[in-house]
C-alpha atoms as a PDB file:
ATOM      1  CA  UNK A   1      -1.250  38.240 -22.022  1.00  0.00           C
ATOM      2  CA  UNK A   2      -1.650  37.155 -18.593  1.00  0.00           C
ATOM      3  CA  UNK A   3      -5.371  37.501 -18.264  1.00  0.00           C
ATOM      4  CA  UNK A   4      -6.077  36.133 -21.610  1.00  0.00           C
ATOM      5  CA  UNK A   5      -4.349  33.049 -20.813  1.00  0.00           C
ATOM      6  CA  UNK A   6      -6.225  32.730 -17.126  1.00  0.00           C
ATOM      7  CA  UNK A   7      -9.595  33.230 -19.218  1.00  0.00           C
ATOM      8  CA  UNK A   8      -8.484  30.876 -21.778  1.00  0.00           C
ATOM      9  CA  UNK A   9      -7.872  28.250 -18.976  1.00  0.00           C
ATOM     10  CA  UNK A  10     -11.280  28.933 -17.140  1.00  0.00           C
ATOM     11  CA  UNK A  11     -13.343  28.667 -20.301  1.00  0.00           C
ATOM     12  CA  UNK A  12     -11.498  25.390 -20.624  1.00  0.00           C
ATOM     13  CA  UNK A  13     -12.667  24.294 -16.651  1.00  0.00           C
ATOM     14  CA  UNK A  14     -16.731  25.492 -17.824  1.00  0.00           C
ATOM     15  CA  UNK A  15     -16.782  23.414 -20.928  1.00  0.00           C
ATOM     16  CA  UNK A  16     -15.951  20.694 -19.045  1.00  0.00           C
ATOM     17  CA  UNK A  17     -18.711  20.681 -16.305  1.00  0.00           C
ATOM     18  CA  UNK A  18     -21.172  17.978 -16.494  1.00  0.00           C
ATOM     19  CA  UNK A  19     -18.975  16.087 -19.090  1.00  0.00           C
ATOM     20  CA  UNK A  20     -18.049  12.875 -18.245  1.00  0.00           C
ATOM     21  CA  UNK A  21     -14.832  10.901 -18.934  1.00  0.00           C
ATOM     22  CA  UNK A  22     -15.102   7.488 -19.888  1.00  0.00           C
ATOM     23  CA  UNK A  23     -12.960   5.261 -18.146  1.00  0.00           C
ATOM     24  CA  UNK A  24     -11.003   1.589 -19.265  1.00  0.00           C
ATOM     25  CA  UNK A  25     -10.618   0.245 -15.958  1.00  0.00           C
ATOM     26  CA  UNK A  26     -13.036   0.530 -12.986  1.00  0.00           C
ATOM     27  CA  UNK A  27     -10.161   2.486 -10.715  1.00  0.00           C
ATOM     28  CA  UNK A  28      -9.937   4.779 -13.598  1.00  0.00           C
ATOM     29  CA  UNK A  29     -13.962   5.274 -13.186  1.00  0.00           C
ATOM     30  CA  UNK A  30     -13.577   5.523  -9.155  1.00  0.00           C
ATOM     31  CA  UNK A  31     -10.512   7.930  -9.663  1.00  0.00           C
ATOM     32  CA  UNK A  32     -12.574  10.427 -11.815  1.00  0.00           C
ATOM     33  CA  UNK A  33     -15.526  10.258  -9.944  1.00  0.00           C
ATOM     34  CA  UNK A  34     -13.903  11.184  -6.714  1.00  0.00           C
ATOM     35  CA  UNK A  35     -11.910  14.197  -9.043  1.00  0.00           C
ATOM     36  CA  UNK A  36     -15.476  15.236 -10.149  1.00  0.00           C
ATOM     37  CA  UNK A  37     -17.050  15.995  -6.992  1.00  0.00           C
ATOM     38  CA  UNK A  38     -13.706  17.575  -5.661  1.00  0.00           C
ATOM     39  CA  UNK A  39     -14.147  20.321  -8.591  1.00  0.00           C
ATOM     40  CA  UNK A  40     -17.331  20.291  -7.688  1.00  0.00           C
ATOM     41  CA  UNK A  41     -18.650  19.002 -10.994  1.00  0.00           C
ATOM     42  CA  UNK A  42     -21.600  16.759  -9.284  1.00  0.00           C
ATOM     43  CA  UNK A  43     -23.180  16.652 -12.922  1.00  0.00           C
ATOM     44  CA  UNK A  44     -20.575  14.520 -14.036  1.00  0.00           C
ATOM     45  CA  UNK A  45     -19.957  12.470 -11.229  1.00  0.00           C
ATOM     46  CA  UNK A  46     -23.326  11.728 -10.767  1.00  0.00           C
ATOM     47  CA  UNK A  47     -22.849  10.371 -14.598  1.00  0.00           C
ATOM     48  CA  UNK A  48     -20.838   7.321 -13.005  1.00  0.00           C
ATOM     49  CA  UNK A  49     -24.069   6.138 -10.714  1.00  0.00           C
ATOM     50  CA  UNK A  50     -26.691   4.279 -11.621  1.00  0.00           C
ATOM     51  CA  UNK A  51     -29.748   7.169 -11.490  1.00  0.00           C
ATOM     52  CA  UNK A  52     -32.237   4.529  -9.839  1.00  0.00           C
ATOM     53  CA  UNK A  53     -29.887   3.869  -6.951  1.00  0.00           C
ATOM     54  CA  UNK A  54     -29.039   7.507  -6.516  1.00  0.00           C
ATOM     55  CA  UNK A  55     -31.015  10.543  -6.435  1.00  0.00           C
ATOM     56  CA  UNK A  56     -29.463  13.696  -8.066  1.00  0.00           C
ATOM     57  CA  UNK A  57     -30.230  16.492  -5.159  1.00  0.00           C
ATOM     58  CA  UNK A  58     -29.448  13.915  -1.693  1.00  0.00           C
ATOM     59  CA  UNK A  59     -25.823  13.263  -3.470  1.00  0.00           C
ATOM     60  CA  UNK A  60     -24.851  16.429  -4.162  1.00  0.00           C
ATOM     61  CA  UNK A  61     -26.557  17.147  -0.183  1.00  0.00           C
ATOM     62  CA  UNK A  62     -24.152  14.143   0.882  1.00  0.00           C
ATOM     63  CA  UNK A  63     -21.200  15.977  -0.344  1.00  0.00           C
ATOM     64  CA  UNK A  64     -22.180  19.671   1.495  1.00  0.00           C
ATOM     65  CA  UNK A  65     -18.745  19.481   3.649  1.00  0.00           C
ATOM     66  CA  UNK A  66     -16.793  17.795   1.232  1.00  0.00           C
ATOM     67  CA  UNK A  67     -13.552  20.362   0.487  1.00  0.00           C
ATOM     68  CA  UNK A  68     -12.072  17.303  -1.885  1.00  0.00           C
ATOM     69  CA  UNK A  69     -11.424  13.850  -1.999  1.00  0.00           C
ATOM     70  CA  UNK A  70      -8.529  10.994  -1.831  1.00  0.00           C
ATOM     71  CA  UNK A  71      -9.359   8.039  -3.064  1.00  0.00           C
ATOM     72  CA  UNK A  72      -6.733   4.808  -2.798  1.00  0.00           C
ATOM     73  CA  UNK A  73      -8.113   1.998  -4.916  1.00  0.00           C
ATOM     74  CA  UNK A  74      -7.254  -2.228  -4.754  1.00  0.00           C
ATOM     75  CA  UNK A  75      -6.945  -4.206  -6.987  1.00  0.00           C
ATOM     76  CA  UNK A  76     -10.249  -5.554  -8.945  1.00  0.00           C
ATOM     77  CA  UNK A  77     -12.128  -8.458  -7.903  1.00  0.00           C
ATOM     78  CA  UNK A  78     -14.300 -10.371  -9.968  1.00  0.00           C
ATOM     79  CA  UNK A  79     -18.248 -10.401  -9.678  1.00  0.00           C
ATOM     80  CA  UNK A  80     -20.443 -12.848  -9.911  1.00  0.00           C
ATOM     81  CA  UNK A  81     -21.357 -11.495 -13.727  1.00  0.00           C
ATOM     82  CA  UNK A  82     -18.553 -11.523 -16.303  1.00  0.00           C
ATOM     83  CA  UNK A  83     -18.780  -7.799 -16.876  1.00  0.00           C
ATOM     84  CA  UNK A  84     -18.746  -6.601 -12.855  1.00  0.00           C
ATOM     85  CA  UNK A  85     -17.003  -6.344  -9.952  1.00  0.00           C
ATOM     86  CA  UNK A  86     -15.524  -5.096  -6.726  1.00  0.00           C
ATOM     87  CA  UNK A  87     -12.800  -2.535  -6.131  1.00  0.00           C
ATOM     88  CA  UNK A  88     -12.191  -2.263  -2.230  1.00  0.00           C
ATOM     89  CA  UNK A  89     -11.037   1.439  -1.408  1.00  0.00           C
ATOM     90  CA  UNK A  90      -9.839   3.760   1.288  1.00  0.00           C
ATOM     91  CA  UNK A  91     -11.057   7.413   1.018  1.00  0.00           C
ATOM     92  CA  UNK A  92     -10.089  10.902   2.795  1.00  0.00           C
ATOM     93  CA  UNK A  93     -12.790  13.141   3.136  1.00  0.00           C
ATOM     94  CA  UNK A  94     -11.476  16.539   3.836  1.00  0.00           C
ATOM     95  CA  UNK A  95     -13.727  18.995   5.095  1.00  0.00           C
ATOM     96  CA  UNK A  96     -13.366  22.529   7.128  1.00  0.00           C
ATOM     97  CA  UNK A  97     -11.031  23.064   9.934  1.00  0.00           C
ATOM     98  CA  UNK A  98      -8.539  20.132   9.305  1.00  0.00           C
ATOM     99  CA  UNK A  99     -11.148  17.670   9.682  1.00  0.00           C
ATOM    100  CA  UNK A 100     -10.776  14.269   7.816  1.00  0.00           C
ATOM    101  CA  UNK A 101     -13.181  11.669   7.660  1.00  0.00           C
ATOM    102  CA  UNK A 102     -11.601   8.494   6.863  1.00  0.00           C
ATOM    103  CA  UNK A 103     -13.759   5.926   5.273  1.00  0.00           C
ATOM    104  CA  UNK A 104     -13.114   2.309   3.725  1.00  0.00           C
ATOM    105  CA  UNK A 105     -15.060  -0.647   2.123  1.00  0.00           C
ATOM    106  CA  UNK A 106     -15.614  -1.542  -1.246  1.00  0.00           C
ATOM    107  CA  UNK A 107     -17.167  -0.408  -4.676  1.00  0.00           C
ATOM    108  CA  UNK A 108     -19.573  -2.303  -7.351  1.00  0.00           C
ATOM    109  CA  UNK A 109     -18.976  -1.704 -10.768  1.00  0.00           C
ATOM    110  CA  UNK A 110     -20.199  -3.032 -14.243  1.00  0.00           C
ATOM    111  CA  UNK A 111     -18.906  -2.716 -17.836  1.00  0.00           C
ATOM    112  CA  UNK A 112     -21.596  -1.006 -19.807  1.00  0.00           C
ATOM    113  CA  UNK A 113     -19.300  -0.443 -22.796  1.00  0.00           C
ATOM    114  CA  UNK A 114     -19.294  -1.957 -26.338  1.00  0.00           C
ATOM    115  CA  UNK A 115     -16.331  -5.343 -25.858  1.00  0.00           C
ATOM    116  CA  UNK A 116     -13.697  -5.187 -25.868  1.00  0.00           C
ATOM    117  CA  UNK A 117     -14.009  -1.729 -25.075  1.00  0.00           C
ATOM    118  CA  UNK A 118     -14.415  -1.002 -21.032  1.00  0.00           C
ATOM    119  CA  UNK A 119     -16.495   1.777 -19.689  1.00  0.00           C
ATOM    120  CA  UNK A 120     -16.859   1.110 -16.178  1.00  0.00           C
ATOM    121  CA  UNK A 121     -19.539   2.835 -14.116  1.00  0.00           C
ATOM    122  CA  UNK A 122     -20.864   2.660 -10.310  1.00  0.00           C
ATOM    123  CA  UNK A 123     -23.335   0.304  -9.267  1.00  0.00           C
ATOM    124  CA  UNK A 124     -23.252   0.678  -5.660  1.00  0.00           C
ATOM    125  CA  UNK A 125     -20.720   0.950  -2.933  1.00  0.00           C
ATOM    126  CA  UNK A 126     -20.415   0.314   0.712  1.00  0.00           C
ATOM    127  CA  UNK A 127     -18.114   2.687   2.810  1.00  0.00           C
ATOM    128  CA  UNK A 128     -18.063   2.899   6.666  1.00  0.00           C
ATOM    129  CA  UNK A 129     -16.434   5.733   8.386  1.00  0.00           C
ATOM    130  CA  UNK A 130     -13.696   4.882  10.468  1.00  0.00           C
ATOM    131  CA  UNK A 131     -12.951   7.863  11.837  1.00  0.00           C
ATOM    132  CA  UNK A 132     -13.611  11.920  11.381  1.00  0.00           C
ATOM    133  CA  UNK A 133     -10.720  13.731  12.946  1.00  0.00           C
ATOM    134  CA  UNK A 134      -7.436  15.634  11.872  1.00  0.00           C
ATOM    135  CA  UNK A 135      -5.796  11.687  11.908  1.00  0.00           C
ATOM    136  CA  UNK A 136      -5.522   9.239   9.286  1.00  0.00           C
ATOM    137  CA  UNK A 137      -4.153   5.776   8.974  1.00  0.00           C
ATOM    138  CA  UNK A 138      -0.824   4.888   8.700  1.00  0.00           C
ATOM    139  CA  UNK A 139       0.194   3.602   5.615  1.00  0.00           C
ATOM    140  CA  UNK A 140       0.413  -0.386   7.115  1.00  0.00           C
ATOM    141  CA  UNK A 141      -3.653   0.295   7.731  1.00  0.00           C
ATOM    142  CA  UNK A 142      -3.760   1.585   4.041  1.00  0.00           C
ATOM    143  CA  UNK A 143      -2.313  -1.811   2.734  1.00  0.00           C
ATOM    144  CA  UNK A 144      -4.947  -4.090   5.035  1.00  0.00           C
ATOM    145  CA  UNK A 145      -7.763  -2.218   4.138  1.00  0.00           C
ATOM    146  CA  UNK A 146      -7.340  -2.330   0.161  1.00  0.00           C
ATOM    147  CA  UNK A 147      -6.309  -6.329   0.636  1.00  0.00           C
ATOM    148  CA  UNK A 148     -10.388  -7.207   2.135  1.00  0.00           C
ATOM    149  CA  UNK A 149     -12.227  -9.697   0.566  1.00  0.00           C
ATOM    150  CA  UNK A 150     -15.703  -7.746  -1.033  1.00  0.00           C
ATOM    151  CA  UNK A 151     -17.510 -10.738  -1.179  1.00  0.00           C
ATOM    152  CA  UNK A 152     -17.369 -10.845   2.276  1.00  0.00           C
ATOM    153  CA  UNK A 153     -19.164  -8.145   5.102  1.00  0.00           C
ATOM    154  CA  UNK A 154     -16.882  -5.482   5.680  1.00  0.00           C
ATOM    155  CA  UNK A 155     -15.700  -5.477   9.571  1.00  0.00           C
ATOM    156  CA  UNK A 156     -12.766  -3.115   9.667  1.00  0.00           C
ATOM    157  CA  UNK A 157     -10.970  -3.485  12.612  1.00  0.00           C
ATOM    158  CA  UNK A 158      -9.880  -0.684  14.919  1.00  0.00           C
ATOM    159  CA  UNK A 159      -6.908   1.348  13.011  1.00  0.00           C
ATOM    160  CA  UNK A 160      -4.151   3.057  14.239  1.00  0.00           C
ATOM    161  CA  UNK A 161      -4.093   6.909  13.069  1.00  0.00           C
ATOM    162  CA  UNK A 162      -1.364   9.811  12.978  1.00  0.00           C
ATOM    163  CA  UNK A 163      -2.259  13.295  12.824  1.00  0.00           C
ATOM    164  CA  UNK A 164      -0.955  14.488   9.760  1.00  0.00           C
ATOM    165  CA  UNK A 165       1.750  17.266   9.929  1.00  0.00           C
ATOM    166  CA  UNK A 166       1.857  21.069   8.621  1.00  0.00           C
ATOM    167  CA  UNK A 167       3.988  19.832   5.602  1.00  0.00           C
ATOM    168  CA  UNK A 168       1.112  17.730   4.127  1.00  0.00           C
ATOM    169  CA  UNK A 169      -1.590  20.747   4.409  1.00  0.00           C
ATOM    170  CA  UNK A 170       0.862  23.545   3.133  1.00  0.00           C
ATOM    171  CA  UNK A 171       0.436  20.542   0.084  1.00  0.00           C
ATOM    172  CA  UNK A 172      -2.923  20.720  -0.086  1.00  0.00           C
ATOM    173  CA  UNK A 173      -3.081  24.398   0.547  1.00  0.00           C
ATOM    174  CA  UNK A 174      -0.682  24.247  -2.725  1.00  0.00           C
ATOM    175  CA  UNK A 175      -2.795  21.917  -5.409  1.00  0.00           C
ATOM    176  CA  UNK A 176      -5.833  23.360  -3.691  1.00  0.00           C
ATOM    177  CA  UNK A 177      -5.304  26.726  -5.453  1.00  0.00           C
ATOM    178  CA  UNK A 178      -4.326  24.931  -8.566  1.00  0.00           C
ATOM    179  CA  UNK A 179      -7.270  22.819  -9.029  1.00  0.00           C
ATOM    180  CA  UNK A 180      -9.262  25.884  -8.086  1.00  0.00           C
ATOM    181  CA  UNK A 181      -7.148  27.311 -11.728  1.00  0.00           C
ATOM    182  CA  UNK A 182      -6.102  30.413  -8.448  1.00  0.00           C
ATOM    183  CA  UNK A 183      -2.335  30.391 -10.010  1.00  0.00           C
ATOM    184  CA  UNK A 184      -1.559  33.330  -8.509  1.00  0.00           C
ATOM    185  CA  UNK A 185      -1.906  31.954  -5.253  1.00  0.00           C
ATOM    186  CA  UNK A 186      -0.315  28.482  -5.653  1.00  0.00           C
ATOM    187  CA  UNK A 187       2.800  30.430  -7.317  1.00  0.00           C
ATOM    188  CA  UNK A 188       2.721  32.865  -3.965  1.00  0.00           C
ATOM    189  CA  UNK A 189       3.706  29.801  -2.272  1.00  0.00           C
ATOM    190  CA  UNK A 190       7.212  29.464  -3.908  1.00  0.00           C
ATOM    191  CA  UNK A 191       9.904  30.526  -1.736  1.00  0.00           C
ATOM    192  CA  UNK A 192      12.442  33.548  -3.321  1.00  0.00           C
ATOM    193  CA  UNK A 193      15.368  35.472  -2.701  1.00  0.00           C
ATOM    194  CA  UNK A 194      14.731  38.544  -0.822  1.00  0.00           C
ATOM    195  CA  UNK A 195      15.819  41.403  -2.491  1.00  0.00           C
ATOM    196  CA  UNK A 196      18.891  44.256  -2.482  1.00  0.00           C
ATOM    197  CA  UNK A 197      21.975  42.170  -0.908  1.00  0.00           C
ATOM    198  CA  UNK A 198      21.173  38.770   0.407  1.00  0.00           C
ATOM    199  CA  UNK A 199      21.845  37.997   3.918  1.00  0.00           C
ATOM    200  CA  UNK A 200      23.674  34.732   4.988  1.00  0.00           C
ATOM    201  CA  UNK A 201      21.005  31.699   4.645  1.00  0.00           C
ATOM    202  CA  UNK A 202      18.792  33.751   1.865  1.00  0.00           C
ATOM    203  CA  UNK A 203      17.781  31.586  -1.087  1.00  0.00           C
ATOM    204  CA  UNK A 204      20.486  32.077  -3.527  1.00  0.00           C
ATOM    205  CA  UNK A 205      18.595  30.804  -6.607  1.00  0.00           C
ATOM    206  CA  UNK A 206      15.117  31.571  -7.227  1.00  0.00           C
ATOM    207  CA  UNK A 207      13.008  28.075  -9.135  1.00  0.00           C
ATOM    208  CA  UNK A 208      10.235  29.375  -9.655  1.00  0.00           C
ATOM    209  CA  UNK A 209       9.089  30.178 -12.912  1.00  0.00           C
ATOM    210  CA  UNK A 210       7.201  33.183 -14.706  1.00  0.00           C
ATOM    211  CA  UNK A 211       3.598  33.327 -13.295  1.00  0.00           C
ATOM    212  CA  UNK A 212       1.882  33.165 -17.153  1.00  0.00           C
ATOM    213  CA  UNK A 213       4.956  29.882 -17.862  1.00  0.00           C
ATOM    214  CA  UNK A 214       3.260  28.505 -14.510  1.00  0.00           C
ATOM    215  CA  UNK A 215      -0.097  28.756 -14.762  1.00  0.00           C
ATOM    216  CA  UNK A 216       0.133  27.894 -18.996  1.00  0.00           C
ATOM    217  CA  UNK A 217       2.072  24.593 -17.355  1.00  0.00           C
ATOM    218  CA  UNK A 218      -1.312  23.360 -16.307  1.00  0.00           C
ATOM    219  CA  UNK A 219      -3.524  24.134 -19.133  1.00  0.00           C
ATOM    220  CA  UNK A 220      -4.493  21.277 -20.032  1.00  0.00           C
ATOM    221  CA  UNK A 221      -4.706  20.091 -16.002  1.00  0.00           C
ATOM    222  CA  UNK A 222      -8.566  19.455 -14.578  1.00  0.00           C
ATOM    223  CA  UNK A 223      -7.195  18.120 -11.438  1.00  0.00           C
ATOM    224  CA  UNK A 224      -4.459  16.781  -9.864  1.00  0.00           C
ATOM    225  CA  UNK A 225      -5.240  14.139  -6.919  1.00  0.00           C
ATOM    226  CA  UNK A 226      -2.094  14.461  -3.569  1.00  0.00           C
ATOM    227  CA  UNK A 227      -0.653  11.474  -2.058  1.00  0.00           C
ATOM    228  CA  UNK A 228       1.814  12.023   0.457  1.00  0.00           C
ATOM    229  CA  UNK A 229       4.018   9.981   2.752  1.00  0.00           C
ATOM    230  CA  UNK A 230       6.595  10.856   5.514  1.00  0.00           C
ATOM    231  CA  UNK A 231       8.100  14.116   5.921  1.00  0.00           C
ATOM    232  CA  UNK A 232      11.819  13.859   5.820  1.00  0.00           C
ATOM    233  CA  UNK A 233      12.935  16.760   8.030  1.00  0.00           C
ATOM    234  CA  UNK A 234      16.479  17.680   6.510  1.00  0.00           C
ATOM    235  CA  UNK A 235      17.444  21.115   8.644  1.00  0.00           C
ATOM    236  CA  UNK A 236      18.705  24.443   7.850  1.00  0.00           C
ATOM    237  CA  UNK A 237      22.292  23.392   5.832  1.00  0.00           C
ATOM    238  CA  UNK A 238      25.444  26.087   5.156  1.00  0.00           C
ATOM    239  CA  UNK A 239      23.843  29.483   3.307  1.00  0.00           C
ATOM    240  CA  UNK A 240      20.395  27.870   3.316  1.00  0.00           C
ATOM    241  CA  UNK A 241      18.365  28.695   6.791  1.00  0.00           C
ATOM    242  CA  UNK A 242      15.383  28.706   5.178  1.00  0.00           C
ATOM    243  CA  UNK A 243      15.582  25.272   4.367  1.00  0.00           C
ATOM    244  CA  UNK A 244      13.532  22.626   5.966  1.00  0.00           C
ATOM    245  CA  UNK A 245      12.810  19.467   4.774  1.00  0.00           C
ATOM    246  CA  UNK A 246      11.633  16.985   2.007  1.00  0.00           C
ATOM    247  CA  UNK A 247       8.024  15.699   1.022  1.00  0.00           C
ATOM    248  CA  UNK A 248       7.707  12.655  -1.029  1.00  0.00           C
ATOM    249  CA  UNK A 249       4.519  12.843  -3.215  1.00  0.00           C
ATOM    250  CA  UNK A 250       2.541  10.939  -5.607  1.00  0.00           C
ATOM    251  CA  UNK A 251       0.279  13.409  -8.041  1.00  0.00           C
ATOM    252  CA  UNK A 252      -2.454  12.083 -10.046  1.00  0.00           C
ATOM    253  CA  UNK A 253      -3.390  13.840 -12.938  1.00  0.00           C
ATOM    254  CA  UNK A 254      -6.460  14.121 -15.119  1.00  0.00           C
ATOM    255  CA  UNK A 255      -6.425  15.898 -18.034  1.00  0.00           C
ATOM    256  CA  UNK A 256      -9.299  17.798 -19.570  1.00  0.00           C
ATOM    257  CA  UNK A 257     -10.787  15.091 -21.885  1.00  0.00           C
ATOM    258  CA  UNK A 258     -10.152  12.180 -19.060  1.00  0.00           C
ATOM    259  CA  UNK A 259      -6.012  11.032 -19.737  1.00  0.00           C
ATOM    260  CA  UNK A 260      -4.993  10.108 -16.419  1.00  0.00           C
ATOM    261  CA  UNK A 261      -1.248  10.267 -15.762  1.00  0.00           C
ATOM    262  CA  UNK A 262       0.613   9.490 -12.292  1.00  0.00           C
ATOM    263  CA  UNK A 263       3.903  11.150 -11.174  1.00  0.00           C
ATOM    264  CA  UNK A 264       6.256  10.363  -8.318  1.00  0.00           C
ATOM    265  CA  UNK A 265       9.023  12.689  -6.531  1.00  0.00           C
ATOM    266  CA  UNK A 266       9.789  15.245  -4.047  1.00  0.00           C
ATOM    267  CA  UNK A 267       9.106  18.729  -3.319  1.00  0.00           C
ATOM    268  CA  UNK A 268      12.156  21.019  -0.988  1.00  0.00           C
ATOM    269  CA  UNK A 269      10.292  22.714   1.485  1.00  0.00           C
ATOM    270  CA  UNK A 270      11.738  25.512   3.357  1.00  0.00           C
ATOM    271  CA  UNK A 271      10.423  29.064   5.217  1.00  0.00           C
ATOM    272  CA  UNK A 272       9.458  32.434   4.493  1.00  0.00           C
ATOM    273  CA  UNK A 273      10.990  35.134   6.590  1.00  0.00           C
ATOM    274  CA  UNK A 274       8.072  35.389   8.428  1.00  0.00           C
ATOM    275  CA  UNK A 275       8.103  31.973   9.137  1.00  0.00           C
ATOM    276  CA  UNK A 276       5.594  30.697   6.737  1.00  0.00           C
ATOM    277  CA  UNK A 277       5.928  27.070   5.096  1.00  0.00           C
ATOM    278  CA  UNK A 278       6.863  27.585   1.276  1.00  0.00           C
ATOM    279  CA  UNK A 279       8.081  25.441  -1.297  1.00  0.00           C
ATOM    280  CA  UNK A 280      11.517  25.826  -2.992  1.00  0.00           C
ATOM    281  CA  UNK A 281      12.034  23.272  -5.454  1.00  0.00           C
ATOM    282  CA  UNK A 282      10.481  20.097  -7.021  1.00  0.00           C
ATOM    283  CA  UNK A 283      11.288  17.055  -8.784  1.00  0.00           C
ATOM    284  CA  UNK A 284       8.831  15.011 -10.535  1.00  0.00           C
ATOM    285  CA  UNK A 285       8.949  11.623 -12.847  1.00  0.00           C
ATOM    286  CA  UNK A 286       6.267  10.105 -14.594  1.00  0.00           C
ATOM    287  CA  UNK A 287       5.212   7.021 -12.237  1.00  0.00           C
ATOM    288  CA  UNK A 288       3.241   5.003 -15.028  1.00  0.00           C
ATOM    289  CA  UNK A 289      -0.431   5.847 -17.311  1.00  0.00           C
ATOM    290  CA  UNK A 290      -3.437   5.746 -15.777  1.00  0.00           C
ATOM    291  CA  UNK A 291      -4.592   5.546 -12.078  1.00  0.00           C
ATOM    292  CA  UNK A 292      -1.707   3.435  -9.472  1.00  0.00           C
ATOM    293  CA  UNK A 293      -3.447   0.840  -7.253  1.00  0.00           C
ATOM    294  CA  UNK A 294      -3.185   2.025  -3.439  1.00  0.00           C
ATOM    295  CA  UNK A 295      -0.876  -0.247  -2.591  1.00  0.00           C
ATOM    296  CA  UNK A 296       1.850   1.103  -5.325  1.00  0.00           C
ATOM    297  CA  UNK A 297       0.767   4.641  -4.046  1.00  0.00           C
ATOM    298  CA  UNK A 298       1.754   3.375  -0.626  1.00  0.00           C
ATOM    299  CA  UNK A 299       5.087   1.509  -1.556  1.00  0.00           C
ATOM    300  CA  UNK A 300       6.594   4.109  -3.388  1.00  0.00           C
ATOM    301  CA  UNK A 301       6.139   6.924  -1.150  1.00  0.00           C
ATOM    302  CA  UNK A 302       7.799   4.728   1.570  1.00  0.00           C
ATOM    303  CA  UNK A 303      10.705   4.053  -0.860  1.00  0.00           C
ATOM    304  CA  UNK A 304      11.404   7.565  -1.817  1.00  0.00           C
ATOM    305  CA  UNK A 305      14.498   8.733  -0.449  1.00  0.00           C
ATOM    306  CA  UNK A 306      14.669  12.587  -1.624  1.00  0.00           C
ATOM    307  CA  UNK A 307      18.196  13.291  -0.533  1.00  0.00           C
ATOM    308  CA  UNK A 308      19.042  11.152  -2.693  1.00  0.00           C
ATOM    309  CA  UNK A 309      17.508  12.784  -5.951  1.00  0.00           C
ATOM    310  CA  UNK A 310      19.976  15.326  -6.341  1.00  0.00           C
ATOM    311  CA  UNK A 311      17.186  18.297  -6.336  1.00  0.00           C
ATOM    312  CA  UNK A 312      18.731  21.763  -6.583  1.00  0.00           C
ATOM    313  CA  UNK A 313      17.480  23.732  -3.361  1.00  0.00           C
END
């Protein structure tokens, strides 16, 4: 049953290459295209360019590094033309061996779509890297950059960067292998109780689910996009030494067929025996529809408290 559902779920993932999903609003259209070339799928985010500004074979060169993308998005800005505009945006570029290049500026887009119907699509944009390291900025940075005027030159002034910590890459590790439909792998990652008589500190309850309940959970998932904000190091507590700390996250979702939902919430993060970072509970809560401007992806991973959600761990 197992196998048949994985093959199910990767026949799903090939149907949709080179598809692309229209968008209402131009972060939706910046949100998928960024999703697109993080599966991979240049076909169909080459589908949001305008062909005679881009050429099919230097993008997909452009992108030869590229392990996935995080796009934060500002609000619109009128163009000049009723049906166009400017989005300004901050994007991670993550790439092998930790490195992230960090780039910011701002995006054209037009409405080619039927009114009142929107279907937003890529014009041209204007990014300048900002840095290429294991840092990026800190979330104050975040906010200044997606507040820049796009009808004026971009000038980004010099930013101040933190190096981000082992609890955001055991993340990405994490919603790596499910994008990459590698269940298996991303469910390896959930801590467990050890078996035969538990020691003192062992996990006494075990939240993961059944492999074929987890991977059947994202079924209808073609990617998930990870926001995270400060890790809130909690400590071992009474009968729980594995237990570490909390992450807040934001997740954005696409589904297969282009529905965009965002969630907020926490994930418990303890260690394996063998002192490997694992995950041992979550708690998740639909944020709103569609794709959250940067600046609420910013603001509400600074106001999560996780302690405070009650989460079993």
């Amino acid at each position: 049953m197992r196998k048949l559902l994985i093959l199910i779920i990767l026949l799903s993932a090939l149907s949709v290459q080179g598809q692309t999903f229209p968008q209402r609003t131009a972060q939706g259209a910046i949100q998928a295209y960024y999703k697109a070339i993080s599966q991979r799928d240049y076909v169909s985010a080459y589908n949001f360019l305008t062909p005679t500004v881009w050429q099919f074979q230097p993008f997909v060169s452009s992108f030869a590094t590229t392990e996935y993308l995080v796009p934060y998005m500002g609000e619109f800005q009128q163009g000049e033309a009723p049906l166009s505009g400017y989005v300004p945006v901050v994007v991670f570029n993550y790439q092998p061996q930790n490195i992230i290049q960090t780039l910011a500026g701002c995006v054209f887009l037009t409405d080619r779509g039927p009114q009142p119907n929107a279907l937003w699509y890529i014009e041209d944009m204007n990014l300048l890297p900002l840095s290429q390291d294991t840092y990026t900025p800190i979330a104050s940075d975040i906010r200044n950059l997606l507040n820049i005027d796009c009808s004026v030159q971009f000038a980004p002034e010099a930013i101040t960067a933190v190096e981000q910590d082992e609890a955001t890459r055991f993340l990405h590790e994490y919603f790596t292998a499910i994008n990459q439909q590698t269940y298996q792998a991303a469910h390896a990652l959930w801590l467990f109780p050890l078996p035969g008589q538990q020691p003192n500190g062992a996990p006494a309850t075990d939240f993961r689910t059944p492999l074929d309940q987890f991977a059947s959970g994202y079924f209808d998932t073609y990617h998930i996009t990870l926001y995270t904000g400060t890790y809130q190091f909690g400590g071992a507590t009474a009968g729980r030494s594995y237990l570490e700390g909390f992450m807040p996250v934001v997740l954005v979702g696409q589904e297969f067929g282009g529905q965009i939902t965002s969630f907020s919430g926490c994930y418990a993060l303890g260690r394996f025996i063998d002192g490997r970072m694992g995950i041992v509970n979550g708690q998740l809560a639909v944020l709103q529809d569609g794709v959250p401007l940067g600046q609420t992806v910013v603001d509400t991973l600074a106001n999560l408290d996780c302690a405070a959600l009650g989460m079993s761990f």
